[in-house]
Protein backbone atom coordinates (compact mmCIF):
# COMPACT_ATOMS: atom_id res chain seq x y z
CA UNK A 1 -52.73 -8.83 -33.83
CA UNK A 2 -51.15 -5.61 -35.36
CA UNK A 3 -53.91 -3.70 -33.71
CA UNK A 4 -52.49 -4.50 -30.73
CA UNK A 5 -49.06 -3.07 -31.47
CA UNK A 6 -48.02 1.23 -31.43
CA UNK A 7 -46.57 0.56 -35.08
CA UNK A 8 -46.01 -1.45 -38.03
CA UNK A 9 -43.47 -3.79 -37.72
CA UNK A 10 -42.12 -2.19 -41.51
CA UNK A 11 -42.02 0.90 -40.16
CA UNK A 12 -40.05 -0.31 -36.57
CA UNK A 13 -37.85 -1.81 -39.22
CA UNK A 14 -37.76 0.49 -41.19
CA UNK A 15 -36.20 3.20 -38.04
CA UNK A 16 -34.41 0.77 -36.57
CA UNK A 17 -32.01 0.12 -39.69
CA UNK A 18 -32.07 3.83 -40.46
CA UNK A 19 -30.92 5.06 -36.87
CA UNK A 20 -28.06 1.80 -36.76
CA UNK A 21 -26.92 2.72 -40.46
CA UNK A 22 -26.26 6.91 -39.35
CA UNK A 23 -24.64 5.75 -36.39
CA UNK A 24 -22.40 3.10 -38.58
CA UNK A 25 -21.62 5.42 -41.67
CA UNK A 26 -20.40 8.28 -38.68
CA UNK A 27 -18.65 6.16 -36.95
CA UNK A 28 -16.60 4.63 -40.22
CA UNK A 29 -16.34 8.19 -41.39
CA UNK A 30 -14.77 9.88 -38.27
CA UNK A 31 -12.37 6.97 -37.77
CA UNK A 32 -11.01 7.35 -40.58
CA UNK A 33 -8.82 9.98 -39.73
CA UNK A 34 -7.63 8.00 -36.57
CA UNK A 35 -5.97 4.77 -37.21
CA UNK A 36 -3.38 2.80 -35.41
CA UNK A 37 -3.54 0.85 -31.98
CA UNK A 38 -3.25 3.85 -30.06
CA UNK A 39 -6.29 5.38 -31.35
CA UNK A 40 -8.01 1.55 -31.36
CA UNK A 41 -7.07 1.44 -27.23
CA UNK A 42 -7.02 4.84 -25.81
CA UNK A 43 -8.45 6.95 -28.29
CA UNK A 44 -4.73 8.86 -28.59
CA UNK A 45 -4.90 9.88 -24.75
CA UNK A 46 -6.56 13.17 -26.28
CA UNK A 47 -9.86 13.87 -25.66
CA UNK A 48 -11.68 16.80 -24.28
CA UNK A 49 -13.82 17.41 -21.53
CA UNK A 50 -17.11 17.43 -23.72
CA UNK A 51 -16.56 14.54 -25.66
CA UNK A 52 -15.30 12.55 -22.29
CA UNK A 53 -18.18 13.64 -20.53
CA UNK A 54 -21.02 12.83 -22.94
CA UNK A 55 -19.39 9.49 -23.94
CA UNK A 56 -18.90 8.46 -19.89
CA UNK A 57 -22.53 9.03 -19.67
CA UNK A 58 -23.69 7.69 -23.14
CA UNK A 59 -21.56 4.07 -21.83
CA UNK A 60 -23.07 3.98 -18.46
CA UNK A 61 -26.58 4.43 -19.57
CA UNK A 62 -27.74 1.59 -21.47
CA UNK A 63 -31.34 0.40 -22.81
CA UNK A 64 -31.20 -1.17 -19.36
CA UNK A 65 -32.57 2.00 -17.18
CA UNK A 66 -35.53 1.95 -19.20
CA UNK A 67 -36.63 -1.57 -17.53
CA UNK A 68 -34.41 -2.04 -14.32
CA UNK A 69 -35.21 1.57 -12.44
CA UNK A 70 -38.62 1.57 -12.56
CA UNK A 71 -38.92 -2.50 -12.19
CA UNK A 72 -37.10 -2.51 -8.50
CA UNK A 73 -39.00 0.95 -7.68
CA UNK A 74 -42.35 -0.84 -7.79
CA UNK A 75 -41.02 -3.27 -4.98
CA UNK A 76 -37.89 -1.73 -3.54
CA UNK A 77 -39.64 1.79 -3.25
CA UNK A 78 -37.04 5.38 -2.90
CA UNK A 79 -34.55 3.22 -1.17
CA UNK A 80 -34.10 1.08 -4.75
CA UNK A 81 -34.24 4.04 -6.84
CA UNK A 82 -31.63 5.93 -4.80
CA UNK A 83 -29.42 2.69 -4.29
CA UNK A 84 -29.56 2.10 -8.35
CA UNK A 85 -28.91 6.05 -8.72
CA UNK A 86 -25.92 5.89 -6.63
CA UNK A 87 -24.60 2.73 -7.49
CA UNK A 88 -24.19 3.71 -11.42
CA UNK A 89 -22.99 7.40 -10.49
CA UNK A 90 -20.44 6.19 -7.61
CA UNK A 91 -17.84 5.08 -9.75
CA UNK A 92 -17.65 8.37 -11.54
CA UNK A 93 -16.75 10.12 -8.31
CA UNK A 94 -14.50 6.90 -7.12
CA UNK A 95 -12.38 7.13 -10.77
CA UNK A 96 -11.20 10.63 -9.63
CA UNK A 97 -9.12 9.35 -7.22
CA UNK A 98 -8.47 6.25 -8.51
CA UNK A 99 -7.66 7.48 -11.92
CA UNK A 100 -5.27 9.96 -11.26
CA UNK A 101 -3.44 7.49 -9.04
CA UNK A 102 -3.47 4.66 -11.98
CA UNK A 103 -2.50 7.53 -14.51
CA UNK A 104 0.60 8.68 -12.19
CA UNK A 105 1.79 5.17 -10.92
CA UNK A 106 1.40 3.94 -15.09
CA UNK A 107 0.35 6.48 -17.57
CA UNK A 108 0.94 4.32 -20.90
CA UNK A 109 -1.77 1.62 -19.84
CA UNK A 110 -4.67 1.13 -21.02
CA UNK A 111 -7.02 -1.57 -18.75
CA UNK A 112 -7.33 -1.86 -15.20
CA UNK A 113 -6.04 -5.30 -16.20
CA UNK A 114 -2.62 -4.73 -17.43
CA UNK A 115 -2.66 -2.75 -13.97
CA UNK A 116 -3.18 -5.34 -12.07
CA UNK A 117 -1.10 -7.73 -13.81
CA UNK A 118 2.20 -5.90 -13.07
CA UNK A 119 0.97 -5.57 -9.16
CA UNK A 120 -0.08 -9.35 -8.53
CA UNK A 121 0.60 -12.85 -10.43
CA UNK A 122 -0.52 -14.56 -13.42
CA UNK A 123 -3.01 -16.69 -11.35
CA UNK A 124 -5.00 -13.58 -9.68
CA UNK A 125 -4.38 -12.03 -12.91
CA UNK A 126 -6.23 -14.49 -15.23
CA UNK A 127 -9.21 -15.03 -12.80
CA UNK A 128 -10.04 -10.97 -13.44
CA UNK A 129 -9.15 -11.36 -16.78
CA UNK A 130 -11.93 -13.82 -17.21
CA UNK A 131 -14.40 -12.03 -14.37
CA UNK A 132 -14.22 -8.84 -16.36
CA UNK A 133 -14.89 -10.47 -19.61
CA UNK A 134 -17.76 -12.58 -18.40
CA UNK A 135 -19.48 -9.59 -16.96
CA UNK A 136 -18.50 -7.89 -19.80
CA UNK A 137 -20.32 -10.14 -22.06
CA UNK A 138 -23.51 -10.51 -20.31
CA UNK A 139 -24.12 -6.76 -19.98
CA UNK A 140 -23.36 -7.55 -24.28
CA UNK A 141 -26.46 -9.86 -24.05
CA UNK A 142 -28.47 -8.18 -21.75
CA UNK A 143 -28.39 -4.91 -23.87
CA UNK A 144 -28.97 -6.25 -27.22
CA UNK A 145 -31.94 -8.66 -25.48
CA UNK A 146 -33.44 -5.44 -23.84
CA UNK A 147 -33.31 -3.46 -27.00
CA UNK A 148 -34.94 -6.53 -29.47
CA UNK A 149 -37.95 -6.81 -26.12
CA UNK A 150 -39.02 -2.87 -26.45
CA UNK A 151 -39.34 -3.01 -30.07
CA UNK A 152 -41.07 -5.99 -29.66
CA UNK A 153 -43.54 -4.55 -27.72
CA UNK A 154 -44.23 -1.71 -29.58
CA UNK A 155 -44.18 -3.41 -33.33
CA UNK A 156 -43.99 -6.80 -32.55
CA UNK A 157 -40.85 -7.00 -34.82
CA UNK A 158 -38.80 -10.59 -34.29
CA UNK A 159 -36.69 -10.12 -31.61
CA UNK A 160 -33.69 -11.33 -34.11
CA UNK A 161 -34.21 -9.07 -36.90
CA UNK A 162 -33.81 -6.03 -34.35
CA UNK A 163 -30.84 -8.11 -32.58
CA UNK A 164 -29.17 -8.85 -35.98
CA UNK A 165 -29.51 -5.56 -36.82
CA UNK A 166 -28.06 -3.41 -34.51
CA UNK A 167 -25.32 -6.12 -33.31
CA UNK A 168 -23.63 -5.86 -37.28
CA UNK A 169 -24.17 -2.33 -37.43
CA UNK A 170 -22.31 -1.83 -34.24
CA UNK A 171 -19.76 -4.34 -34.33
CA UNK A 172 -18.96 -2.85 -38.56
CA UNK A 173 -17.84 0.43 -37.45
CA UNK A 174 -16.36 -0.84 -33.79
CA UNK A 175 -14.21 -3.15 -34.91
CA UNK A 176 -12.89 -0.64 -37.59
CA UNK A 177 -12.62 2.59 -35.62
CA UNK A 178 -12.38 1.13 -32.14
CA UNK A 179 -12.10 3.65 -29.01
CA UNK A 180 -12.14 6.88 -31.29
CA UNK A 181 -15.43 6.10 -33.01
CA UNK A 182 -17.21 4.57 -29.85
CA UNK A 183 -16.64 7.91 -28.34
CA UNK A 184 -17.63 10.49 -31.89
CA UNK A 185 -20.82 8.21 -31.86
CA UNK A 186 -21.30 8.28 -28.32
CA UNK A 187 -21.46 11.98 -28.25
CA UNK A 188 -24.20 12.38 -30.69
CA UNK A 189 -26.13 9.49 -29.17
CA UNK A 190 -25.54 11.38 -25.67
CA UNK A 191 -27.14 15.11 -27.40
CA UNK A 192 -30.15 12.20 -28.79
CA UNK A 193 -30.63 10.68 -25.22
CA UNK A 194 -30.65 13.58 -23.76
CA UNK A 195 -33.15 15.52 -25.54
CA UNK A 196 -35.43 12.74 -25.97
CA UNK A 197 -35.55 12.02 -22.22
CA UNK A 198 -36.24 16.13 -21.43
CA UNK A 199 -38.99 15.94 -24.10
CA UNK A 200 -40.91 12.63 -22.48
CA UNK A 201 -39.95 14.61 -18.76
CA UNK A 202 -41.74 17.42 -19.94
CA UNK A 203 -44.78 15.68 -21.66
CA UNK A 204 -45.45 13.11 -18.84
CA UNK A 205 -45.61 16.01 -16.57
CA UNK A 206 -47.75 17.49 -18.77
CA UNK A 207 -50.27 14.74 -19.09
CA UNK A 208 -50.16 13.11 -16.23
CA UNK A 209 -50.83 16.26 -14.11
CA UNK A 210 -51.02 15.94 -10.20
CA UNK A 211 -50.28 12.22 -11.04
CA UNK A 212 -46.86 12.25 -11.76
CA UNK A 213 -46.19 13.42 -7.97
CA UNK A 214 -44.77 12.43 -4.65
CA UNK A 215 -48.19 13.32 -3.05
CA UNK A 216 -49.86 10.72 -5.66
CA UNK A 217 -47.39 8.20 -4.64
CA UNK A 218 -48.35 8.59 -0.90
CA UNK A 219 -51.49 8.53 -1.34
CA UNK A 220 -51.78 5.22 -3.19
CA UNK A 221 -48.68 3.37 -1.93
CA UNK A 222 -47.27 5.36 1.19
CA UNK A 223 -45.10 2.34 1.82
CA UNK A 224 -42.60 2.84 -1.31
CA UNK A 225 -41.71 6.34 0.63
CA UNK A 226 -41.69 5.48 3.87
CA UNK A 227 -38.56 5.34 5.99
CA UNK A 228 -39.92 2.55 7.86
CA UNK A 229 -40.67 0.39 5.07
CA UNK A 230 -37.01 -2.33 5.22
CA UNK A 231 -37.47 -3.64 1.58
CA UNK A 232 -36.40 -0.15 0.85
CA UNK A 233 -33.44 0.03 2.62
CA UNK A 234 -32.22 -3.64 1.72
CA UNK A 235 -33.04 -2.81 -2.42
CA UNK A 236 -31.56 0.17 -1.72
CA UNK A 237 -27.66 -1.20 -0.76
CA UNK A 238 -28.56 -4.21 -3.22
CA UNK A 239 -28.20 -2.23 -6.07
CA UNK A 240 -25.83 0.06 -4.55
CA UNK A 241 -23.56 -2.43 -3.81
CA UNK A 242 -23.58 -4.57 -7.04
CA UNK A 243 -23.95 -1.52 -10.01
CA UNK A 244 -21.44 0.07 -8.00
CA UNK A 245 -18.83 -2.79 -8.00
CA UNK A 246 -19.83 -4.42 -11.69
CA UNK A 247 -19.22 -0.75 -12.68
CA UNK A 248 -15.86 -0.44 -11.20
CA UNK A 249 -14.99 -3.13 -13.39
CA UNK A 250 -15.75 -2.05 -16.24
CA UNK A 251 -13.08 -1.84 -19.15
CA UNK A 252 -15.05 1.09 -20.89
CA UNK A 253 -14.57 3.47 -18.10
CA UNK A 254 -11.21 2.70 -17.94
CA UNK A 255 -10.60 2.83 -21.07
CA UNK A 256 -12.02 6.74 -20.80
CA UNK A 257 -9.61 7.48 -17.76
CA UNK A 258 -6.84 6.80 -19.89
CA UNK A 259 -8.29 8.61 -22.92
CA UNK A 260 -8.39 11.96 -21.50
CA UNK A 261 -6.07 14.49 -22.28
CA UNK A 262 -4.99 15.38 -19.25
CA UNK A 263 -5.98 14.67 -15.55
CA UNK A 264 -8.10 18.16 -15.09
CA UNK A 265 -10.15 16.99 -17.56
CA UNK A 266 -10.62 13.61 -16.40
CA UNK A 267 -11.62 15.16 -13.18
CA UNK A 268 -14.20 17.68 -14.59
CA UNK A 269 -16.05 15.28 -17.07
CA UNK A 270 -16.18 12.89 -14.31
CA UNK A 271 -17.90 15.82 -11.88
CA UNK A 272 -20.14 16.55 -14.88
CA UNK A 273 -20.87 12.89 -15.13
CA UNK A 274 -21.68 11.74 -11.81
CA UNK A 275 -24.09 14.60 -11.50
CA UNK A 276 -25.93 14.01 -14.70
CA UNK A 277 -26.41 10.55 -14.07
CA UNK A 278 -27.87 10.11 -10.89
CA UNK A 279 -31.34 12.50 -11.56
CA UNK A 280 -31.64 10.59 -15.16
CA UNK A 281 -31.67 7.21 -12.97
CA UNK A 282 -33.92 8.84 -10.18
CA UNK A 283 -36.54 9.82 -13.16
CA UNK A 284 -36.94 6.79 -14.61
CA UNK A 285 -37.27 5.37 -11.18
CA UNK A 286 -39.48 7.48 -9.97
CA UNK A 287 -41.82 6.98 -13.32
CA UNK A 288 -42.08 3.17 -12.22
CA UNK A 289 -43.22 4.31 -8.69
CA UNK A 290 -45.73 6.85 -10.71
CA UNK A 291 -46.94 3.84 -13.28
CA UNK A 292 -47.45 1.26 -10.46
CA UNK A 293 -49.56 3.73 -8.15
CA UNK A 294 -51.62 4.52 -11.44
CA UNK A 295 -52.03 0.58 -12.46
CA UNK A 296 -51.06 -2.11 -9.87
CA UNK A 297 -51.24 -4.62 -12.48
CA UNK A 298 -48.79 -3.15 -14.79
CA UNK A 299 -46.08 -5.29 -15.70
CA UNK A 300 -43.22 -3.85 -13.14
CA UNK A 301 -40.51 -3.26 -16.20
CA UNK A 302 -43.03 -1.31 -18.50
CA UNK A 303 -43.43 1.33 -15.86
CA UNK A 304 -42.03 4.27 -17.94
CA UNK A 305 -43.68 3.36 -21.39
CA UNK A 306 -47.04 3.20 -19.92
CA UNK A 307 -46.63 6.50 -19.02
CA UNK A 308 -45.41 7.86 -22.01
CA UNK A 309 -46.99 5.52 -24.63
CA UNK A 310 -51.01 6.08 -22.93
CA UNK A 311 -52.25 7.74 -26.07
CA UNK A 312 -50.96 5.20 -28.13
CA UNK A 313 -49.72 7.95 -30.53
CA UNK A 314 -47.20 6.52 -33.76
CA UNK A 315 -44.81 9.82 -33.12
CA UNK A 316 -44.78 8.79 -29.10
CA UNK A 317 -43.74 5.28 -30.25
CA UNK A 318 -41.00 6.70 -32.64
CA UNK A 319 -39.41 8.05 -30.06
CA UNK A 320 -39.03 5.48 -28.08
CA UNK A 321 -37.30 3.20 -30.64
CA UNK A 322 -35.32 6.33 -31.38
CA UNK A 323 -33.84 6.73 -27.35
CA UNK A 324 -33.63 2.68 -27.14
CA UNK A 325 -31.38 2.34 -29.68
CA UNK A 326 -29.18 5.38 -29.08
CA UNK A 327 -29.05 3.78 -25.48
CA UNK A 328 -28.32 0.47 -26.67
CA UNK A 329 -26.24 1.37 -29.50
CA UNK A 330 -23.85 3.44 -26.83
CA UNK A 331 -23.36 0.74 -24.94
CA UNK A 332 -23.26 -1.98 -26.74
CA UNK A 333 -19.84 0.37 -29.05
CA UNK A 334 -18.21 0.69 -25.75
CA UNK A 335 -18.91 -2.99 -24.52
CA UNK A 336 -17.59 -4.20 -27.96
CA UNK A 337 -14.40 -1.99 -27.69
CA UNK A 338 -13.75 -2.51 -23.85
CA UNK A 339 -13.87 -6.46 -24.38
CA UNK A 340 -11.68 -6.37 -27.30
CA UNK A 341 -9.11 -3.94 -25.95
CA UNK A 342 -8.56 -6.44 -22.93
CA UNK A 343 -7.31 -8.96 -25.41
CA UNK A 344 -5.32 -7.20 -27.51
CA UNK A 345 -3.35 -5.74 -23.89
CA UNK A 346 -3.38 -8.84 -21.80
CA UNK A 347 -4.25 -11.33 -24.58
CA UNK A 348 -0.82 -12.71 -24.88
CA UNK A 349 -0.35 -13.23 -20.82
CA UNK A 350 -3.36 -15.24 -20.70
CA UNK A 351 -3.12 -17.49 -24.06
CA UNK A 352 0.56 -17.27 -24.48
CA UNK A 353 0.34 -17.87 -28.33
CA UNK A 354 3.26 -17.94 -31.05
CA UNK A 355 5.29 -14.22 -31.12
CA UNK A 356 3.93 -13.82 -34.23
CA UNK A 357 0.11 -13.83 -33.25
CA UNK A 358 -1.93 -10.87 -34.06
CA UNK A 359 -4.16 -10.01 -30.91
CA UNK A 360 -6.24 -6.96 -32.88
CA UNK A 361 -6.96 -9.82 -35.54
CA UNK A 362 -7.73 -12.26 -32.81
CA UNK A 363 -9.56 -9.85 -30.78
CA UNK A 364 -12.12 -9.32 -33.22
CA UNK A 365 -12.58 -13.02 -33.97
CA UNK A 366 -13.30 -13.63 -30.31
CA UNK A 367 -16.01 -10.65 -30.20
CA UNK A 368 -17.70 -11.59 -33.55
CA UNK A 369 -18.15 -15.27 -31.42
CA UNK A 370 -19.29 -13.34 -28.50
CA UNK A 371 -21.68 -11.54 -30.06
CA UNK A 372 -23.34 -14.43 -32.33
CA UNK A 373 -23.73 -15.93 -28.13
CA UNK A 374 -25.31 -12.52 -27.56
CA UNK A 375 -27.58 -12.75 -31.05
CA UNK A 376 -28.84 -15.94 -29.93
CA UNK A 377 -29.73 -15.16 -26.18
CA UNK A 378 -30.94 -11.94 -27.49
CA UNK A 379 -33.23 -13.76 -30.29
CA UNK A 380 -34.42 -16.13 -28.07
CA UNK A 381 -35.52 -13.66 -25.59
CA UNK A 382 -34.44 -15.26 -22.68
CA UNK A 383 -34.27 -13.56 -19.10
CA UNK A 384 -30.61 -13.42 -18.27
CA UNK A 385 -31.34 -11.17 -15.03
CA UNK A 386 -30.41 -13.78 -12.96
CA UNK A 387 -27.00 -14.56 -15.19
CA UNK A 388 -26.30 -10.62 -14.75
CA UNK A 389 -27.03 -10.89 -11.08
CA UNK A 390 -24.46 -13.78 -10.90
CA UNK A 391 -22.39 -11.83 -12.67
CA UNK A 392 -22.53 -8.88 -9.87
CA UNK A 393 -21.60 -11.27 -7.38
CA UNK A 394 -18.34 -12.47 -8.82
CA UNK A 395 -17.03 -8.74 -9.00
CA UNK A 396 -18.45 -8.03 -5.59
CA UNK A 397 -16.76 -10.64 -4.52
CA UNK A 398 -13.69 -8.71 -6.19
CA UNK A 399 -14.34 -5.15 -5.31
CA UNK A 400 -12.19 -4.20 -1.72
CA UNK A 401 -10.01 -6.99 -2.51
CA UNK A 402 -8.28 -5.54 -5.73
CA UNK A 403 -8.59 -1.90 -5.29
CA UNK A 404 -7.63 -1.97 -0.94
CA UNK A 405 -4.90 -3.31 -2.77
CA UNK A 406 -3.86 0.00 -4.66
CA UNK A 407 -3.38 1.46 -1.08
CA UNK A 408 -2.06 -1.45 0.62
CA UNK A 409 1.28 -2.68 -0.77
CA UNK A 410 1.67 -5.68 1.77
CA UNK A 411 -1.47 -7.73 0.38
CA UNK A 412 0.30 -10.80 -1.63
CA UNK A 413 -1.19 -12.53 -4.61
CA UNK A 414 -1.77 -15.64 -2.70
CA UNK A 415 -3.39 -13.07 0.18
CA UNK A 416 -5.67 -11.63 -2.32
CA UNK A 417 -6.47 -14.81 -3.83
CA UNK A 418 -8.14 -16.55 -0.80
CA UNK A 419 -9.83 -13.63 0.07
CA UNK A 420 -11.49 -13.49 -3.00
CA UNK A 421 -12.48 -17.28 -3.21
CA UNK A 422 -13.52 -16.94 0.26
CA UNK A 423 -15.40 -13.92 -0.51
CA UNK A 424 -16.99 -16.08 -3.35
CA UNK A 425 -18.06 -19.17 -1.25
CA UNK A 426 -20.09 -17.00 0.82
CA UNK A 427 -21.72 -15.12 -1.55
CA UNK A 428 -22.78 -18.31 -3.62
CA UNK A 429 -23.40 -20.06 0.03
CA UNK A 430 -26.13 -16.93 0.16
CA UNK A 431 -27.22 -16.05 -3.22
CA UNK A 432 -30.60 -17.01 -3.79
CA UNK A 433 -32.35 -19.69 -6.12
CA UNK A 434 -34.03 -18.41 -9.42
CA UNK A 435 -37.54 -18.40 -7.70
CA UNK A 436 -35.51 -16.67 -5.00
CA UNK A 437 -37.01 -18.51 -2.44
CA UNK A 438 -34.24 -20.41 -0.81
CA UNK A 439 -30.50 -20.22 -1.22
CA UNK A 440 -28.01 -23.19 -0.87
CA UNK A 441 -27.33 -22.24 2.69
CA UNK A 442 -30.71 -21.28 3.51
CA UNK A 443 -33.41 -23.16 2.72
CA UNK A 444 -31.07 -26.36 1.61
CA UNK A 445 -28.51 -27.09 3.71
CA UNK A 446 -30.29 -25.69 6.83
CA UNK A 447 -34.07 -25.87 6.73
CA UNK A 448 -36.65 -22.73 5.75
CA UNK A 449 -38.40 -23.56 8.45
CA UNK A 450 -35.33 -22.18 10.81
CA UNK A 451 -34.91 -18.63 8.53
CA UNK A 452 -36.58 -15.92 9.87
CA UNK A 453 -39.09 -14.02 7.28
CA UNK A 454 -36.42 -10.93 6.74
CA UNK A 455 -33.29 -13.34 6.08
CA UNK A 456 -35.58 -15.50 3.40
CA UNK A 457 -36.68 -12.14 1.82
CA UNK A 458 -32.88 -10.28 1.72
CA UNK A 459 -31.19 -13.25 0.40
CA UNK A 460 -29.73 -11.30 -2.45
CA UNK A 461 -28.68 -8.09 -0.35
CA UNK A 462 -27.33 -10.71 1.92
CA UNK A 463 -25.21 -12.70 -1.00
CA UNK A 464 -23.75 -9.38 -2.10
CA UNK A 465 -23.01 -8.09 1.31
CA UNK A 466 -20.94 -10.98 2.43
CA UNK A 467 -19.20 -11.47 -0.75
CA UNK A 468 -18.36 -7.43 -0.71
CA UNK A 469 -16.98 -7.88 2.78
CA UNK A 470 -15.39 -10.99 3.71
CA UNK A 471 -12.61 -10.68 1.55
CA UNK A 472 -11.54 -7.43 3.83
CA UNK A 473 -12.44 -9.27 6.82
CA UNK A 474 -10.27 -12.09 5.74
CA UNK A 475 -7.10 -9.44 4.65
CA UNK A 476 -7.89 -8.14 7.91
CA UNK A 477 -7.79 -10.95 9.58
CA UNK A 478 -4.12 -12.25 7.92
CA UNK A 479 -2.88 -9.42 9.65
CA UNK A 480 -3.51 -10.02 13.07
């Protein structure tokens, strides 16, 4: 069986423990300098533009663009790759706006959260609360699964030992050094990912020749570049739509918009962001289009390492490990962090323990839990793409609601509320059975037979679509 694999599984070990243990023994070291809460939450509301920059773009870019990308290219064609581009960039360019208003209107917060706690009640309150957490923790699981599956494939190492691994590594010097050492380690992880990713550029360009081309593209699959070709535009606002909005939600950005030193330089490193990120989405897109005109029988997700590991070569392989776990490793610091710093903030409006409770101790105790969940769904392997797709829906379902808000002071809680359960309903009504075949609407309650061939097929675009927009329909609607 080994013969089958690009490495020993010693020597996968062996880089995988070396890589998590420099990351660890910087991020303890740095930290050191910075305790208190203020440096645990907002990393002393001091950073730079460099440091903000690399470590916005080091947390959006998990281990997750080396599967998802060039997966939904083979199928959803340029329309998917430019909707999944988009989607993870947009919130960079929406936090400019949004930021500065957040920092104005209540510069000594730290979560969207809190912010949203002092505009609506403890009911609307605790259902984000829990909505941010759960999507929170399944991006947790989905990283630390993705990470344990690629050096699985390469080594065939136990998808626990790599889980175990770099969850304790991460979560040592997290927990100790909190917001300040996520971003230190982020920025040398960032300098990693992004050399590694110009170096495999360069050489699949290199090797693949005339290949790695649009004209290759058309000539074996015109379809995936036609603007005729629907599945492209549906993929293409399906990803748009929910990376955008999940990303929105995300505690780690925020987290960053309150970290920066000033608001010039959370405008510039969020510029510099949003324009690094979408061509490092587009290329690994694009190298799923590439791998499936090459091989229509490659498996979808692989897209990018069949490209880069054809030769089979060890030092190929050691560089993949090497980018997975700096992109997993990034992510899985700020996820950590993000999830914790919500409880410490709004902890005590949600449980409402004694006076005397310590939410940083209790924070950690609830993400050491979290993350044995995410060791176990990690080292069973299981496919929680259709979990994270649930996930999407809920903040969908969220999105215009909460931030229309920001701009509109007449919405009430009670407003907002229904708007967002409503919003919910339909998107659940819609969203689409694992086999995505049917949806509880469609295909249950009224009959397949009765759904037209595009509906059945766009069930998920559809789910996220209504959940996005009826809320607004329905705030709209209260008004009239």
């Amino acid at each position: 069986m080994d013969k089958t694999y690009f490495l020993t599984q010693s020597t996968s070990l062996t880089i995988v423990i070396t890589i998590s243990l420099i990351f660890l023994i910087l991020g303890i070291y740095h930290s050191n300098k910075f305790q208190g809460l203020n440096n645990y939450l907002t990393a002393n509301r001091n950073i730079g533009t460099f440091s903000l920059t690399t470590s916005l773009i080091a947390s959006a870019l998990g281990a997750w663009i080396l599967f998802g990308p060039a997966s939904a290219s083979t199928w959803g064609g340029m329309g998917a790759i430019i909707g999944y581009s988009l989607g993870t960039a947009f919130p960079m360019f929406f936090l400019i706006f949004l930021g500065k208003k957040i920092r104005k209107e209540f510069p000594q917060g730290s979560t969207l959260v809190e912010f949203i706690r002092k505009k609506f009640g403890k009911s609307l309150f605790k259902l984000i609360l829990l909505m941010t957490i759960f999507y929170m923790f399944i991006f947790l699981c989905a990283e630390v699964t993705a990470v344990a599956v690629l050096i699985n494939y390469i080594s065939g190492t136990e998808l626990w030992l790599t889980a175990l691994i770099v969850l304790l590594s991460t979560l040592i010097y997290t927990l100790y050094g909190g917001l300040k050492a996520s971003i230190f380690t982020d920025n040398i992880q960032m300098i990693v990912i992004f050399v590694l990713l110009l170096i495999s550029l360069i050489y699949i360009n290199s090797f693949s020749g005339s290949q790695f081309s649009f004209e290759f593209i058309k000539e074996k699959n015109p379809h995936l570049l036609s603007s005729e070709y629907i599945p492209g535009y549906t993929a293409g606002l399906t990803f748009f739509i929910a990376v955008a909005a999940t990303n929105l939600f995300h505690q780690g950005n925020w987290q960053r918009v309150y970290a920066a030193k000033d608001y010039k330089t959370l405008k510039k490193s969020l510029i510099i962001s949003f324009f690094v990120i979408i061509p490092i989405v587009f290329y690994m897109g694009f190298s799923g289009m590439v791998a499936f005109s090459i091989d229509p029988n490659i498996r979808p997700d692989l897209g990018f390492f069949s490209l880069l590991l054809k030769e089979k070569t060890t030092l190929l392989s050691v560089f993949i490990i090497v980018l997975g776990l700096a992109l997993t490793i990034s992510t899985v610091d700020t996820l950590i962090n993000a999830i914790s710093s919500l409880i410490v903030v709004d902890g005590k409006a949600l449980f409402n323990f004694r006076k005397e409770t310590n939410y940083l101790k209790f924070s950690k105790s609830v993400i050491i839990f979290l993350s044995i969940i995410s060791f176990v769904v990690a080292s069973k392997g299981f496919d929680i793409l259709y979990l994270f797709l649930l996930a999407d829906l809920f903040c969908c379902a969220f999105v215009l609601t909460i931030f229309y808000s920001f701009y509109n002071k007449n919405i009430s809680e009670k407003t907002a509320y229904i708007a967002i359960i409503i919003g919910l309903i339909g998107g659940i009504l819609l969203f689409p059975s694992p086999d995505f075949s049917k949806s509880l609407l469609l295909g249950i309650l009224i009959p397949k037979e009765l759904i037209t061939p595009f509906i059945s097929q766009s069930l998920l675009f559809l789910s996220f679509l209504v959940a996005t927009l009826l809320p607004f329909l329905v705030i709209k609607a209260k008004k009239i």
